[in-house]
C-alpha atoms as a PDB file:
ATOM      1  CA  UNK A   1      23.647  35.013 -45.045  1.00  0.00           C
ATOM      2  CA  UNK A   2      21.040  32.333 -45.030  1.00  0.00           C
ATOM      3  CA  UNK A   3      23.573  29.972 -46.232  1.00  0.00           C
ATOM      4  CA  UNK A   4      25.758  30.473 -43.418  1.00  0.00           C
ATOM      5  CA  UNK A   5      23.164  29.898 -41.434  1.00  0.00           C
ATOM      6  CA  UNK A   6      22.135  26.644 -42.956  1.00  0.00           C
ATOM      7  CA  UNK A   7      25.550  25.485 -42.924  1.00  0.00           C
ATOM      8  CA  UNK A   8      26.210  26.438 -39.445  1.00  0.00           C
ATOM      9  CA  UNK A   9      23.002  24.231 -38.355  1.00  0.00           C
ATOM     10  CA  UNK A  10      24.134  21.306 -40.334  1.00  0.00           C
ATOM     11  CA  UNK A  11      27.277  20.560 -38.392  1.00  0.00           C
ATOM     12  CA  UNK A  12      26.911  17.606 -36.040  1.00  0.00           C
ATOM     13  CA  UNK A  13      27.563  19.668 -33.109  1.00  0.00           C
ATOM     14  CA  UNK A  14      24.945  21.918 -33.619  1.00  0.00           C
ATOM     15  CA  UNK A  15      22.639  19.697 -34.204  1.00  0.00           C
ATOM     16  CA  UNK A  16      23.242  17.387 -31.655  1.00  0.00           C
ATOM     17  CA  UNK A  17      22.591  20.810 -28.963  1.00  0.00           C
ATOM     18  CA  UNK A  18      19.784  21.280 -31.212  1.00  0.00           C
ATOM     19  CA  UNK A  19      18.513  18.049 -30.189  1.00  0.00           C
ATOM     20  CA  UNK A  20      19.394  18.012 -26.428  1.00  0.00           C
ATOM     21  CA  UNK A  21      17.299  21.552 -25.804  1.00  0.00           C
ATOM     22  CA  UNK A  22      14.553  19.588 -27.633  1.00  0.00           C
ATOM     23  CA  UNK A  23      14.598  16.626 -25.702  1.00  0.00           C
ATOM     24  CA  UNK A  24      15.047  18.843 -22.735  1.00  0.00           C
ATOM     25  CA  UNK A  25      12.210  20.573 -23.304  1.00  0.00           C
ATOM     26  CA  UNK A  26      10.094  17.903 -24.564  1.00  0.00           C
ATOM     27  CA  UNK A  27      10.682  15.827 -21.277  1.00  0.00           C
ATOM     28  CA  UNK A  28       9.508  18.869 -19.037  1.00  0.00           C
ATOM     29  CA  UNK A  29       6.372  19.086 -21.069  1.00  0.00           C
ATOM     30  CA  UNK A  30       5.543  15.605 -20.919  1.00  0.00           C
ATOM     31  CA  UNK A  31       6.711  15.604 -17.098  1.00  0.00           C
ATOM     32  CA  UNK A  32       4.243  18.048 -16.585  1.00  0.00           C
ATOM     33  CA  UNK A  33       1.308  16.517 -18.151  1.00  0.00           C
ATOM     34  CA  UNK A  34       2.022  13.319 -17.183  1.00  0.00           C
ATOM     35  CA  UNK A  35       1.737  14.656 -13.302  1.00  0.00           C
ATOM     36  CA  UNK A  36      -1.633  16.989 -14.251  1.00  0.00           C
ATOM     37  CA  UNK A  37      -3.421  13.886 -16.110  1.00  0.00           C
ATOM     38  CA  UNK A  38      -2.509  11.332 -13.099  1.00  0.00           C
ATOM     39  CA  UNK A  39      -4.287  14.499 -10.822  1.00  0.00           C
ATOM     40  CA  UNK A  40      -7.284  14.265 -13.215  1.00  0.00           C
ATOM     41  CA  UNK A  41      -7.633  10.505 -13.153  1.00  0.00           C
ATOM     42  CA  UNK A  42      -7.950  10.858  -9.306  1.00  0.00           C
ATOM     43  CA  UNK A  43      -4.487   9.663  -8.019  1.00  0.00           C
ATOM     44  CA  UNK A  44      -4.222  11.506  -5.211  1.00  0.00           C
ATOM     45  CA  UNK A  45      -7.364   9.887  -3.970  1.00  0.00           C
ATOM     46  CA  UNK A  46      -6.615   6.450  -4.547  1.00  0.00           C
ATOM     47  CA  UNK A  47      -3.187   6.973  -2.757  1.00  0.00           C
ATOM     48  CA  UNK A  48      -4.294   9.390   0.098  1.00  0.00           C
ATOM     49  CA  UNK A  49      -3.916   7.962   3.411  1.00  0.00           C
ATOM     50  CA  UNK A  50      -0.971   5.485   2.045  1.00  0.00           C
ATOM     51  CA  UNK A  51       2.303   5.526   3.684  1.00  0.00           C
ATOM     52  CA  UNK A  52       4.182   5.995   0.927  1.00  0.00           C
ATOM     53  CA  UNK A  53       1.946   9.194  -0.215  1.00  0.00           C
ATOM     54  CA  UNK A  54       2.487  10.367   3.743  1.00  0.00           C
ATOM     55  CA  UNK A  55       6.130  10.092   3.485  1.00  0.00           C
ATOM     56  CA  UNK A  56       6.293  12.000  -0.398  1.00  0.00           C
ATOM     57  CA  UNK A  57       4.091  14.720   1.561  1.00  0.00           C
ATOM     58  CA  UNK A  58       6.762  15.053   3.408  1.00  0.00           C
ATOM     59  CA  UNK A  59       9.179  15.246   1.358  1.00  0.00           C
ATOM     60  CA  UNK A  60       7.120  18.291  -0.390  1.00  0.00           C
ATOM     61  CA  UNK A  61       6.044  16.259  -3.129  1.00  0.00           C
ATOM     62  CA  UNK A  62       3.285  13.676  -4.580  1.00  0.00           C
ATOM     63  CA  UNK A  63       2.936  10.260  -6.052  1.00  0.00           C
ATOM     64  CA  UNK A  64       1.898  12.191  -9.339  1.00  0.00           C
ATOM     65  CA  UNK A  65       4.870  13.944  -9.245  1.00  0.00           C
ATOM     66  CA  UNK A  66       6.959  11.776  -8.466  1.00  0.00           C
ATOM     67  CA  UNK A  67       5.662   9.556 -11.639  1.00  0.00           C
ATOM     68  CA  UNK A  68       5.589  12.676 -13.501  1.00  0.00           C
ATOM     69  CA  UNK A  69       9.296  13.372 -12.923  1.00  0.00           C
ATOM     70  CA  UNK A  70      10.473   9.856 -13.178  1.00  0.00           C
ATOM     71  CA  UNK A  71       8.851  10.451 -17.154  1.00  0.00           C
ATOM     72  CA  UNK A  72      10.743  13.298 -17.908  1.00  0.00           C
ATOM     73  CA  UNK A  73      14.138  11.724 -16.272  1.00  0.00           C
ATOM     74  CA  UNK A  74      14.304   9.198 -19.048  1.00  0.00           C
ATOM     75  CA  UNK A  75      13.037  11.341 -21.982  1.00  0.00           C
ATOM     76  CA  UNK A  76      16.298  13.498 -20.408  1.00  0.00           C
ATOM     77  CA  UNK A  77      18.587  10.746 -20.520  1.00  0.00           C
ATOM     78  CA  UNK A  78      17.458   9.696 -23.768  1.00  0.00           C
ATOM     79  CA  UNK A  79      18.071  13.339 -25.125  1.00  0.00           C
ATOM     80  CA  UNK A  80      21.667  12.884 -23.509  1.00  0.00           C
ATOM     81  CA  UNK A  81      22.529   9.876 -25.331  1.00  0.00           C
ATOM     82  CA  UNK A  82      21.242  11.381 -29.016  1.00  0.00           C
ATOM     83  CA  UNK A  83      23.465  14.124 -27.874  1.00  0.00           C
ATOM     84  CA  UNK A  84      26.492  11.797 -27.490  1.00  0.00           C
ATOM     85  CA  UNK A  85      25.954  10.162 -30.400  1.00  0.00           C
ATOM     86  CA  UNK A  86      25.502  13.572 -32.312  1.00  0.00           C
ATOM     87  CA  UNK A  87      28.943  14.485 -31.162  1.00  0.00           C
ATOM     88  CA  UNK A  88      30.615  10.953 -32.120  1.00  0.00           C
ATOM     89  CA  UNK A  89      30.954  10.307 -27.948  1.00  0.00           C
ATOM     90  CA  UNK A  90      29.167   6.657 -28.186  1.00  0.00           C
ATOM     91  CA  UNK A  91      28.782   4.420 -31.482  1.00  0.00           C
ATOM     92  CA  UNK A  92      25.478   3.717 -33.073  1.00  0.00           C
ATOM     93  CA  UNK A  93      24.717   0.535 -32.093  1.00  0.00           C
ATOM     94  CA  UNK A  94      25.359   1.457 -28.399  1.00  0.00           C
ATOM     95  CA  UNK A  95      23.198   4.178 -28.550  1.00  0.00           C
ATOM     96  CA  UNK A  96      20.278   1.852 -29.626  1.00  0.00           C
ATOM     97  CA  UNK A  97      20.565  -0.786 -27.549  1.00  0.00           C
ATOM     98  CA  UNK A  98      20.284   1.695 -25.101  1.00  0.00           C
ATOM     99  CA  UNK A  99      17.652   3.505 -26.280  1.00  0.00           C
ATOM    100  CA  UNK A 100      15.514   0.189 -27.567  1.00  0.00           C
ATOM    101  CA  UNK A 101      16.234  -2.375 -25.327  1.00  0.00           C
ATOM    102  CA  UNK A 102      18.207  -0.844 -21.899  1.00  0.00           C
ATOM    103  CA  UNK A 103      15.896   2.214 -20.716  1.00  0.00           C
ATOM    104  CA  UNK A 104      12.767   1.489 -21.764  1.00  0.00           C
ATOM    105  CA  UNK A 105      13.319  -2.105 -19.453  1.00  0.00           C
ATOM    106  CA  UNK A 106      14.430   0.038 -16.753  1.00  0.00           C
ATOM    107  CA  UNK A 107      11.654   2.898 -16.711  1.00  0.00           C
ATOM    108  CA  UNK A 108       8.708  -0.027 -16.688  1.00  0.00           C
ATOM    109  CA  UNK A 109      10.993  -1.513 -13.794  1.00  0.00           C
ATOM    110  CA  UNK A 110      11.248   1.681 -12.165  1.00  0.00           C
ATOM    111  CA  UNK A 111       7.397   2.038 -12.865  1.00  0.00           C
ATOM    112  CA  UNK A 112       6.892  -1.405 -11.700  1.00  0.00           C
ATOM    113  CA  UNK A 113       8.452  -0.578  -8.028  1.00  0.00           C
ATOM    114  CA  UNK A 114       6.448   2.109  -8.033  1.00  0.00           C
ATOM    115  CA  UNK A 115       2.828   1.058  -8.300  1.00  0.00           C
ATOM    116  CA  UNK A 116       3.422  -2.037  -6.550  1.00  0.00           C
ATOM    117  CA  UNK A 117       4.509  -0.367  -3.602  1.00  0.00           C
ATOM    118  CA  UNK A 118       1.487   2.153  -3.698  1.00  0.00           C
ATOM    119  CA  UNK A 119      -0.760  -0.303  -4.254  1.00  0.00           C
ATOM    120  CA  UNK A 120       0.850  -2.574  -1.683  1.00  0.00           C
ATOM    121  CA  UNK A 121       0.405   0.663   0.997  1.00  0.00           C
ATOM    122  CA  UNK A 122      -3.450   0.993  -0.356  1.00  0.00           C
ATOM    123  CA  UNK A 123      -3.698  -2.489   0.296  1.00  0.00           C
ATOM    124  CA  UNK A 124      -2.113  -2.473   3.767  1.00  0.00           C
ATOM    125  CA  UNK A 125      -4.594   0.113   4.517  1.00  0.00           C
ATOM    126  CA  UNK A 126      -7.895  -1.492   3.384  1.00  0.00           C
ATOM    127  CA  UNK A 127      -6.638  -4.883   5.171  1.00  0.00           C
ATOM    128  CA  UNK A 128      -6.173  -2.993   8.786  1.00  0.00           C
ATOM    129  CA  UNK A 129      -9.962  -1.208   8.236  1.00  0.00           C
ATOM    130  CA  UNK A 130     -11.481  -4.381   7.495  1.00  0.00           C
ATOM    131  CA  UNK A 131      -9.455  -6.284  10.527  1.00  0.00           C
ATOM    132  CA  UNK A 132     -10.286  -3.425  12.985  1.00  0.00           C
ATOM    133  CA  UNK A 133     -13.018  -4.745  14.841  1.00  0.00           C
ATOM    134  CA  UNK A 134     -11.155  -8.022  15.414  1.00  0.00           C
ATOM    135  CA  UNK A 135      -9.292  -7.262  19.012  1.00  0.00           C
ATOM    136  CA  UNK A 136      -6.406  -9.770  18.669  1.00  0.00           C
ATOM    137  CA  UNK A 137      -2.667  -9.194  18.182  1.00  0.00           C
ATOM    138  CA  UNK A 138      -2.091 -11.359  15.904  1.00  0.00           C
ATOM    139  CA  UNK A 139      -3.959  -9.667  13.656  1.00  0.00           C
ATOM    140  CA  UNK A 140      -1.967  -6.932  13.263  1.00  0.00           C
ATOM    141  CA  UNK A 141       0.191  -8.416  11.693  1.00  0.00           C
ATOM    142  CA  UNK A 142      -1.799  -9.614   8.154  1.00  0.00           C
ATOM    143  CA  UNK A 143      -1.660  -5.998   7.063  1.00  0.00           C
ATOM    144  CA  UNK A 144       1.704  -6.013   7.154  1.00  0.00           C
ATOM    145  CA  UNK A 145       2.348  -9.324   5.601  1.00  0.00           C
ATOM    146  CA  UNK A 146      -0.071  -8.960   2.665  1.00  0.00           C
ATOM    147  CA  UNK A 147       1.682  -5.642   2.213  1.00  0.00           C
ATOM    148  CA  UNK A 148       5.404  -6.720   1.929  1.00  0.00           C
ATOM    149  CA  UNK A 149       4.303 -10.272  -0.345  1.00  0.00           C
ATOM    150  CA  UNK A 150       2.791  -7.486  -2.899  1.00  0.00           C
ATOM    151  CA  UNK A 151       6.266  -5.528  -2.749  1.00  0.00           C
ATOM    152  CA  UNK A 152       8.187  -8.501  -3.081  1.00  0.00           C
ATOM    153  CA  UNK A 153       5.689  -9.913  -6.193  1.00  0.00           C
ATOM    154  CA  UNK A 154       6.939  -6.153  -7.333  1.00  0.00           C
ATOM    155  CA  UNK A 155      10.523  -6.321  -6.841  1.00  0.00           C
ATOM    156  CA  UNK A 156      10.790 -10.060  -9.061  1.00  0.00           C
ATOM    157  CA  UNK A 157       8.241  -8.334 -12.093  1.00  0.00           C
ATOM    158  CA  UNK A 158      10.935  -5.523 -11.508  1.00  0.00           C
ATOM    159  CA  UNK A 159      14.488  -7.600 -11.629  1.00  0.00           C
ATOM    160  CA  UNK A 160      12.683  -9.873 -14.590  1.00  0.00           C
ATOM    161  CA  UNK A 161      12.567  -6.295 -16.497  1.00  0.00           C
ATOM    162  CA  UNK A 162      16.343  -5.549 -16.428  1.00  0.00           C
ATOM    163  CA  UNK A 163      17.631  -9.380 -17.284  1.00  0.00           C
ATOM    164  CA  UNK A 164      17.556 -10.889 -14.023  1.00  0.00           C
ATOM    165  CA  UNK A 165      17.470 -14.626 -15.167  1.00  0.00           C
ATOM    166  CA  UNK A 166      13.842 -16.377 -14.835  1.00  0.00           C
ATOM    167  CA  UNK A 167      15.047 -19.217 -13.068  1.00  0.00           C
ATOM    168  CA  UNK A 168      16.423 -17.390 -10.167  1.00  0.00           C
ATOM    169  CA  UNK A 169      13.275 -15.241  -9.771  1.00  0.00           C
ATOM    170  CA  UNK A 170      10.810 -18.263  -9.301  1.00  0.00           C
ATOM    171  CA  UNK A 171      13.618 -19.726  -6.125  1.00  0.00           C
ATOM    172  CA  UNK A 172      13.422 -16.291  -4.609  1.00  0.00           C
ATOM    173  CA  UNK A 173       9.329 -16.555  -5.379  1.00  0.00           C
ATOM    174  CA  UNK A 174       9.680 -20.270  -4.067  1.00  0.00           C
ATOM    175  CA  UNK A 175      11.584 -19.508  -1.016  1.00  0.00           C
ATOM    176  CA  UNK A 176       9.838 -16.200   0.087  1.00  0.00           C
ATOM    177  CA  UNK A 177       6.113 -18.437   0.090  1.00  0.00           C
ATOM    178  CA  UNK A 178       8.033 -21.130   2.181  1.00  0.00           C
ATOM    179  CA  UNK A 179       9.234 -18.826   4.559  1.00  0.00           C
ATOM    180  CA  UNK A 180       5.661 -16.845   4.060  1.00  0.00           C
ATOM    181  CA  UNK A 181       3.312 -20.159   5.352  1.00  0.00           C
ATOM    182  CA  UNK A 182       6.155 -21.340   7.897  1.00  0.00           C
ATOM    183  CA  UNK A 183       5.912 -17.608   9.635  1.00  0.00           C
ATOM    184  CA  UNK A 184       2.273 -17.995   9.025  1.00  0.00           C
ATOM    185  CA  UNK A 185       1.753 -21.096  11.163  1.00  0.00           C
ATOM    186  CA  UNK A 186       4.205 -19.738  13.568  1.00  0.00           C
ATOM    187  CA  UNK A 187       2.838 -16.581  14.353  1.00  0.00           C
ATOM    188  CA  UNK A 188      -0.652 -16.537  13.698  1.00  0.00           C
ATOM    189  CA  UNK A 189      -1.418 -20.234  14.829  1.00  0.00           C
ATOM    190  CA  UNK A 190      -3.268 -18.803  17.968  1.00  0.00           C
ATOM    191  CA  UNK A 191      -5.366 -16.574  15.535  1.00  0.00           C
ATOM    192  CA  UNK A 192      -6.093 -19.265  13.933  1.00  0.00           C
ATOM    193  CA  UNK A 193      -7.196 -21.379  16.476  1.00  0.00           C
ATOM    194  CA  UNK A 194      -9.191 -18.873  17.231  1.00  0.00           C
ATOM    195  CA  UNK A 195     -10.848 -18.453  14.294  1.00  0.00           C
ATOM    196  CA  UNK A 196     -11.610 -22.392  14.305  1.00  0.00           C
ATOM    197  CA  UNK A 197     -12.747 -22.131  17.561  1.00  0.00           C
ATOM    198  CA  UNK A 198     -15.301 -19.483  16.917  1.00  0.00           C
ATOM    199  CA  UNK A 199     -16.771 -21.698  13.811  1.00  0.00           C
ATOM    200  CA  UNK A 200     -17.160 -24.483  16.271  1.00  0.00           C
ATOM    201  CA  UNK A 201     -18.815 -21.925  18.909  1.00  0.00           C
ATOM    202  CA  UNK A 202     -21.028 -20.040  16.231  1.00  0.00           C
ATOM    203  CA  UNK A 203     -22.349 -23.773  14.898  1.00  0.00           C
ATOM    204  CA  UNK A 204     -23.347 -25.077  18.253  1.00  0.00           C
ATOM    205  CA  UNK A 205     -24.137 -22.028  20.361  1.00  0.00           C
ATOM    206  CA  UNK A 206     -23.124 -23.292  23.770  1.00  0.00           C
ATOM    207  CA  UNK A 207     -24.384 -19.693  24.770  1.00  0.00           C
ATOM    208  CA  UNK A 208     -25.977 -16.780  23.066  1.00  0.00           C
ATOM    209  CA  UNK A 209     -26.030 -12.938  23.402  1.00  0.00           C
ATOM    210  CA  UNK A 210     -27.500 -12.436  26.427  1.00  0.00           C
ATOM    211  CA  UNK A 211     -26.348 -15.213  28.337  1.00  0.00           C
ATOM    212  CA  UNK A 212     -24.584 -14.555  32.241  1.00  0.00           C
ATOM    213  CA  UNK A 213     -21.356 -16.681  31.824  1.00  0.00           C
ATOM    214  CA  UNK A 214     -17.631 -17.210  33.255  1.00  0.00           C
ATOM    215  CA  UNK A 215     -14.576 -17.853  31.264  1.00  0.00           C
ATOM    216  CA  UNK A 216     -12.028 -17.852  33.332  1.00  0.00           C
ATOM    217  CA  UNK A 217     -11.616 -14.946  35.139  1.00  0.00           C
ATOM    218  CA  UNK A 218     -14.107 -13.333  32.947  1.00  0.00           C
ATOM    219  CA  UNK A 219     -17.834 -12.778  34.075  1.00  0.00           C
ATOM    220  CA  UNK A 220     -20.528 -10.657  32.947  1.00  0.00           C
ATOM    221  CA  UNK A 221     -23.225 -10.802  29.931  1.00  0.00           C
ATOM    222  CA  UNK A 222     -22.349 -11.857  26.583  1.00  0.00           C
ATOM    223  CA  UNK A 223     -22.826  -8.854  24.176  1.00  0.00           C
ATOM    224  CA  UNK A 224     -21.321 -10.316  20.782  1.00  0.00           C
ATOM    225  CA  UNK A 225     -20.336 -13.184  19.199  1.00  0.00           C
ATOM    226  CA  UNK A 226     -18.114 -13.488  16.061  1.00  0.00           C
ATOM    227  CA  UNK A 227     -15.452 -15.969  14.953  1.00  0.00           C
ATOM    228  CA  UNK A 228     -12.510 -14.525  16.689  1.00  0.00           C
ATOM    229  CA  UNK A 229     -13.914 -13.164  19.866  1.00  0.00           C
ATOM    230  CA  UNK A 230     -16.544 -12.934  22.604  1.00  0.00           C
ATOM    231  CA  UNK A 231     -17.370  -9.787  24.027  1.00  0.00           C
ATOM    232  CA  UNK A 232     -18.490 -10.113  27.717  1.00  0.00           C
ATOM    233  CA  UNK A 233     -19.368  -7.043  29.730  1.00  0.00           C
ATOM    234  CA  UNK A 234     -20.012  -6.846  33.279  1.00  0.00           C
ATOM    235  CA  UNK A 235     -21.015  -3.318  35.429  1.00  0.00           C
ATOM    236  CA  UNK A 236     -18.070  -1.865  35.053  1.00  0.00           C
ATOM    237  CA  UNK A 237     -15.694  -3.817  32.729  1.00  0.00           C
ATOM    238  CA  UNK A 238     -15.567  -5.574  29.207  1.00  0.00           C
ATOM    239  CA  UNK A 239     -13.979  -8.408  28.337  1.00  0.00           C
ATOM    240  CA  UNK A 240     -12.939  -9.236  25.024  1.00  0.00           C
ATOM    241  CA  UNK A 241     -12.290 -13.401  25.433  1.00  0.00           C
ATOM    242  CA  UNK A 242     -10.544 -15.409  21.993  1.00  0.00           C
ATOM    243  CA  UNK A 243     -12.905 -18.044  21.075  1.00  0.00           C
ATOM    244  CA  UNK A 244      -9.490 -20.248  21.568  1.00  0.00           C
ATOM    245  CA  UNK A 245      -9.527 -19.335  25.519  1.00  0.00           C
ATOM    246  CA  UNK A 246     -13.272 -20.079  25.758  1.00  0.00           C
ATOM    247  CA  UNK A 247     -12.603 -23.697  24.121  1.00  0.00           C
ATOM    248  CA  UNK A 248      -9.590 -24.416  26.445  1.00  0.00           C
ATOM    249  CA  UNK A 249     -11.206 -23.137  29.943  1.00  0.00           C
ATOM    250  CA  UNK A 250     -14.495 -24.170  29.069  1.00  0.00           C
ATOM    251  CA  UNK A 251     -17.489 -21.817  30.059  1.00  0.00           C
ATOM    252  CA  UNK A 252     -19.801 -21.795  33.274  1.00  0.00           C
ATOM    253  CA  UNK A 253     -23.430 -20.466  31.595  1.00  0.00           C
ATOM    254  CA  UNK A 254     -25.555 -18.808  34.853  1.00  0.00           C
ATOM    255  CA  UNK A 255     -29.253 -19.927  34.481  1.00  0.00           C
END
């Protein structure tokens, strides 16, 4: 009887199932602790108030899980191809290119997009609490722009994992910074001024907090100062004024 048995679990096809409900299992396991250790390390905090994470929230699901799942995906496929090759399905030598050189490229690609793009959303977010106090439009628009230029750094790491030739990556890199400094200089150039103005303004002090003044068809008492802006707040209005405005209309001080 036990040699029935034993022959019965030496054919290939047996052992090939034997193998697939291993790796099956196996990649649930891992799947699982992958997604409980991430929770440990603090993940969820890190991510929290991230787009992405808002959108996965969503969905009914987690960054941890999602990297937790994405783990036991490829231990799955890898159990599928030792299947295969357990029934005769795919030769050797495909079978280990796949498993040595293919997947393991494509889950640290995969991984890659990933964390970029959380850390791109993190990023984003830190950006836009640092910027809020500065009450121009422009500025609204950094956030997003340091955001997308760590995705795309992502995306080239990520095609430069599954082949994509070297060469091609750095005129994508070379054209995307191009195209970066020219929208730069296009749409921020009255930020910028501003920001130049306001050096100029804070090094000579043409007025000081506390000062009655006019800029345009601004008047009231200067409350702040910094290198964007000038806050000026009459009885029943403020007026936020870009340094570039007070440079162009000039300023009446009242004595």
């Amino acid at each position: 009887m036990m040699d029935d048995v034993l022959d019965l679990v030496s054919q290939p096809a047996i052992q090939a199932i034997l193998v697939l409900f291993i790796g099956l299992i196996a990649g649930y396991i891992l799947g699982r602790l992958v997604t409980r250790l991430l929770n440990i390390l603090g993940i969820e905090g890190i991510v929290e108030g991230t787009g992405t994470e808002r959108w996965l929230q969503r969905m009914g699901t987690s960054t941890a899980v999602v990297i937790g799942r994405l783990v036991s995906i490829f231990i799955y496929v890898g159990a599928v191809l030792a299947f295969l090759l357990g029934l005769g399905a795919i030769d050797a030598g495909l079978f280990w290119s796949l498993a040595t050189a293919w997947l393991p490229h494509l889950f640290v690609a995969i991984f890659v997009l990933i964390i970029g793009v959380i850390i791109a959303d993190k990023v984003e977010l830190l950006v836009s609490e640092r910027l809020q106090g500065i009450k121009l439009p422009e500025v609204s628009l950094i956030p997003s722009v340091v955001k997308y230029s760590l995705i795309f750094v992502a995306i080239l790491i990520a095609l430069g994992q599954v082949g994509v030739h070297v060469l091609a990556l750095l005129v994508l890199l070379i054209v995307y910074v191009l195209g970066l400094v020219l929208f730069t200089l296009v749409a921020l150039q009255d930020f910028l001024a501003s920001g130049a103005a306001g050096i100029y303004l804070l090094l000579r002090e043409p007025y000081t907090i506390g000062d009655e003044v006019v800029v345009g068809e601004a008047s009231g008492i200067v409350q702040e100062i910094d290198v964007f802006v000038t806050y000026i707040e009459s009885d029943e209005v403020e007026y936020i004024v870009p340094n570039r405005q007070v440079i162009r209309e000039g300023i009446v001080r009242k004595r």
